[in-house]
N, C-alpha and C. Protein backbone atom coordinates (compact mmCIF):
# COMPACT_ATOMS: atom_id res chain seq x y z
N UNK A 1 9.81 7.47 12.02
CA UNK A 1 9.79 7.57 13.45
C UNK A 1 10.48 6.37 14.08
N UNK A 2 10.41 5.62 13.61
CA UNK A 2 10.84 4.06 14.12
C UNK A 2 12.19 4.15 13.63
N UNK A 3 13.00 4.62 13.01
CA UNK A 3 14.28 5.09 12.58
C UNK A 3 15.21 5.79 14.05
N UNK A 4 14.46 6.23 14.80
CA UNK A 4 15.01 6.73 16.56
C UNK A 4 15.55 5.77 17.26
N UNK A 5 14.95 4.61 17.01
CA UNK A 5 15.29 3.55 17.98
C UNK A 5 15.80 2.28 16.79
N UNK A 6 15.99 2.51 15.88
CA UNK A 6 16.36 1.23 15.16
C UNK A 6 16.83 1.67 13.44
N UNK A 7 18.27 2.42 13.35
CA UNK A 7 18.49 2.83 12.01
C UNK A 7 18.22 1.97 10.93
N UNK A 8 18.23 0.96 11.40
CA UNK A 8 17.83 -0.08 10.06
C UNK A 8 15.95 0.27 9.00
N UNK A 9 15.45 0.99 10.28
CA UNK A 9 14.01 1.13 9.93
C UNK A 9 14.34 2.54 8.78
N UNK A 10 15.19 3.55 8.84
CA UNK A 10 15.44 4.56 8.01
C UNK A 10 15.74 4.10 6.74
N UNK A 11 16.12 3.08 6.43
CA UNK A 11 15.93 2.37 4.88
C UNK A 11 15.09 2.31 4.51
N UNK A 12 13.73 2.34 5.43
CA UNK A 12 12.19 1.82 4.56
C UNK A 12 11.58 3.52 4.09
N UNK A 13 12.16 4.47 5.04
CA UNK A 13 11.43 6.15 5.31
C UNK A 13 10.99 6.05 3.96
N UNK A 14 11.53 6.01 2.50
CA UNK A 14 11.23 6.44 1.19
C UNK A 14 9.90 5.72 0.25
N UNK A 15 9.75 4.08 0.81
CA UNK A 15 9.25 3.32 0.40
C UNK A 15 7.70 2.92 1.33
N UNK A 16 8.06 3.98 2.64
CA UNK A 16 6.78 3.79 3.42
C UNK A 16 6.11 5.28 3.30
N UNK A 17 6.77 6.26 3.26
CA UNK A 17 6.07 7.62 2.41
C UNK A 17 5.52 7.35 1.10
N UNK A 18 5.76 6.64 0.22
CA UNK A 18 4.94 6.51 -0.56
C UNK A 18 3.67 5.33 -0.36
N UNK A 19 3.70 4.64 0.59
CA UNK A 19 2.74 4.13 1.06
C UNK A 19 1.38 5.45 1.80
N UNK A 20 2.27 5.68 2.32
CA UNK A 20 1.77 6.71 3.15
C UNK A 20 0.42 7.45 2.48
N UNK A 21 1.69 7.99 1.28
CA UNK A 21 0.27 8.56 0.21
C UNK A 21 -0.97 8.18 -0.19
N UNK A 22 -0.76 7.09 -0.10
CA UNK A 22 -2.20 6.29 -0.46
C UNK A 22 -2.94 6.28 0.69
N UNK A 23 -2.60 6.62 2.30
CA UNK A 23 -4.06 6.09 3.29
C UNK A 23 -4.97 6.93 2.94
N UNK A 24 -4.66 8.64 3.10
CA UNK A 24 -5.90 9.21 3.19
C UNK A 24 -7.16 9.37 1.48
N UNK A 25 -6.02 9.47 0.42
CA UNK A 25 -7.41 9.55 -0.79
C UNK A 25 -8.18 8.26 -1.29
N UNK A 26 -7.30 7.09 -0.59
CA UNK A 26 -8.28 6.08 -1.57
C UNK A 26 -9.00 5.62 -0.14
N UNK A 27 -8.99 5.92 1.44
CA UNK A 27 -10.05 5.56 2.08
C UNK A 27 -11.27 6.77 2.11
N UNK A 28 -10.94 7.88 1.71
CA UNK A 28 -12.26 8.53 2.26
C UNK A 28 -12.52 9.21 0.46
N UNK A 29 -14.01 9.19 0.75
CA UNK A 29 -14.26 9.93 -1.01
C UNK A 29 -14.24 11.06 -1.19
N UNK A 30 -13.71 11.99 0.14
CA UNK A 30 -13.50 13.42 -0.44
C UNK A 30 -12.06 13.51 -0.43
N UNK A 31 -11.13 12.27 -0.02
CA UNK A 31 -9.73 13.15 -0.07
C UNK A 31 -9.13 13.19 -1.10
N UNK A 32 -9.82 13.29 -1.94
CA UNK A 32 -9.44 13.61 -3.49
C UNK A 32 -9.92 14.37 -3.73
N UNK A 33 -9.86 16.24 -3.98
CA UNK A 33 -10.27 17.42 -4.34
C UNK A 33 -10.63 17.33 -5.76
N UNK A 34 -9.82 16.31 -6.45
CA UNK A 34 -10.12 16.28 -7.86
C UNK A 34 -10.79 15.04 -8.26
N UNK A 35 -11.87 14.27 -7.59
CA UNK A 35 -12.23 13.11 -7.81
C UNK A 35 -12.46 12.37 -6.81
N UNK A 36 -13.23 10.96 -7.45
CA UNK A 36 -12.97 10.03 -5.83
C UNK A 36 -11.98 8.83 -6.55
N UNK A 37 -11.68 8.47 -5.38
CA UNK A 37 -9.98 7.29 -5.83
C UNK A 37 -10.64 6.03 -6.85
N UNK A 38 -11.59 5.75 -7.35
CA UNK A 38 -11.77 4.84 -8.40
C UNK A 38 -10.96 5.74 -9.42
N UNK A 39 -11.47 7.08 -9.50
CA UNK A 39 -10.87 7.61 -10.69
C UNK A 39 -9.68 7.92 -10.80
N UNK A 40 -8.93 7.78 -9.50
CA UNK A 40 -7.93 8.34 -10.20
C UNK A 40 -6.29 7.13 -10.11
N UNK A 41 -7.38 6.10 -9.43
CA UNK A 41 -5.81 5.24 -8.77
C UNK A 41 -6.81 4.00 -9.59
N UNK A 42 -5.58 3.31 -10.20
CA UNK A 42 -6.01 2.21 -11.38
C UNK A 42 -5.44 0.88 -11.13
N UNK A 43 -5.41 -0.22 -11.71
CA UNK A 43 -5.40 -1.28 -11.29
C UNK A 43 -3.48 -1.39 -11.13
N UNK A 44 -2.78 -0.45 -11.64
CA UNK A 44 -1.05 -0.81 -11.71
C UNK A 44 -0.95 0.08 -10.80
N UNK A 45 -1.52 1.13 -9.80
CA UNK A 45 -1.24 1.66 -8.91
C UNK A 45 -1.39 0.47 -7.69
N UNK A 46 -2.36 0.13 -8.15
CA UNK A 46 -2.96 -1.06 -6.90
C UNK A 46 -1.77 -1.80 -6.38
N UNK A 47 -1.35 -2.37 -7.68
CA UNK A 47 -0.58 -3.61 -7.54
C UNK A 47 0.67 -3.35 -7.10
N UNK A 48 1.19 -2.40 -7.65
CA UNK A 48 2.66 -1.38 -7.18
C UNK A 48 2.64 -1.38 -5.58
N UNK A 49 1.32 -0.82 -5.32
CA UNK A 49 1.50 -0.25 -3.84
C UNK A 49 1.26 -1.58 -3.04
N UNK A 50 0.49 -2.42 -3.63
CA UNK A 50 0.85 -4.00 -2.80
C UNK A 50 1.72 -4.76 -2.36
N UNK A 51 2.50 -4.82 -3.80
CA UNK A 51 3.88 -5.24 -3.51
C UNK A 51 5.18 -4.53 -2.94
N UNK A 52 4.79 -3.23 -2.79
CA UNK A 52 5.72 -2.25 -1.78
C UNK A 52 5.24 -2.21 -0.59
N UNK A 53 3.79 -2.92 -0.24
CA UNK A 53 3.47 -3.54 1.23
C UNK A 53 4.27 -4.70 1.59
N UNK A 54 4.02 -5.48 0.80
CA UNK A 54 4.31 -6.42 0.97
C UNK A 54 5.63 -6.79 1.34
N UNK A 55 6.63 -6.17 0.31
CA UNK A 55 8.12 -6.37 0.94
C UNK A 55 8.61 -5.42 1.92
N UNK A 56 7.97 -4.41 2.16
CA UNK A 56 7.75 -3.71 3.47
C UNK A 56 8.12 -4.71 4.75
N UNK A 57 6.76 -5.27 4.69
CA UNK A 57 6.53 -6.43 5.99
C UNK A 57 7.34 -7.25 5.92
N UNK A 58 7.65 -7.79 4.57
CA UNK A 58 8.84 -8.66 4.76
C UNK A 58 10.25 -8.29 5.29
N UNK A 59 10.59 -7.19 4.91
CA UNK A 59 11.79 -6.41 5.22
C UNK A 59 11.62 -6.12 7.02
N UNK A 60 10.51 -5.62 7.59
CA UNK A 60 10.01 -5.67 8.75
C UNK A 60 10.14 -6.47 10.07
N UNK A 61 9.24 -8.03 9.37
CA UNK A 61 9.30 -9.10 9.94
C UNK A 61 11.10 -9.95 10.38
N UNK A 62 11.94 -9.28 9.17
CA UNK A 62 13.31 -9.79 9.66
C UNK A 62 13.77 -9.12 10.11
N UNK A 63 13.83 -7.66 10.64
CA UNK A 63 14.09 -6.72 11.68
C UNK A 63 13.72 -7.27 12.81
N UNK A 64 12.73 -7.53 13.14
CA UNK A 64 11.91 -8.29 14.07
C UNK A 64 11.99 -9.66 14.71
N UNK A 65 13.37 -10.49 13.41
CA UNK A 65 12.91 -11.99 13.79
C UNK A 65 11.83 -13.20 13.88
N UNK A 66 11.05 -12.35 13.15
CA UNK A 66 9.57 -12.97 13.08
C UNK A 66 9.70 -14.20 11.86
């Protein structure tokens, strides 16, 4: 969405959809039909999706000038 007003943000679309994936099953314990998210997201999912936060914001923050 932020890609409308700033093409530079359409570089992140691929790397923030897969963020994406993660809000709804590992905050609530039914949004996993097949489990609750202890079981099914493990400590290298964790870390993956951290550090694709992380340089997210970084990538972000210099859009921004911050």
């Amino acid at each position: 969405w932020a890609g409308t007003f700033d093409k530079r943000f359409t570089k992140l679309g691929e790397d923030v959809s897969i963020l994406d994936s993660y809000y709804i099953p590992t905050r609530y314990p039914n949004g996993l039909p097949e489990g609750i998210p202890a079981e099914v997201f493990n400590k290298k999912a964790a870390k993956d999706a951290l550090d694709l936060a992380k340089t997210t914001i970084e990538i972000v923050k210099s859009y921004l000038s911050l």
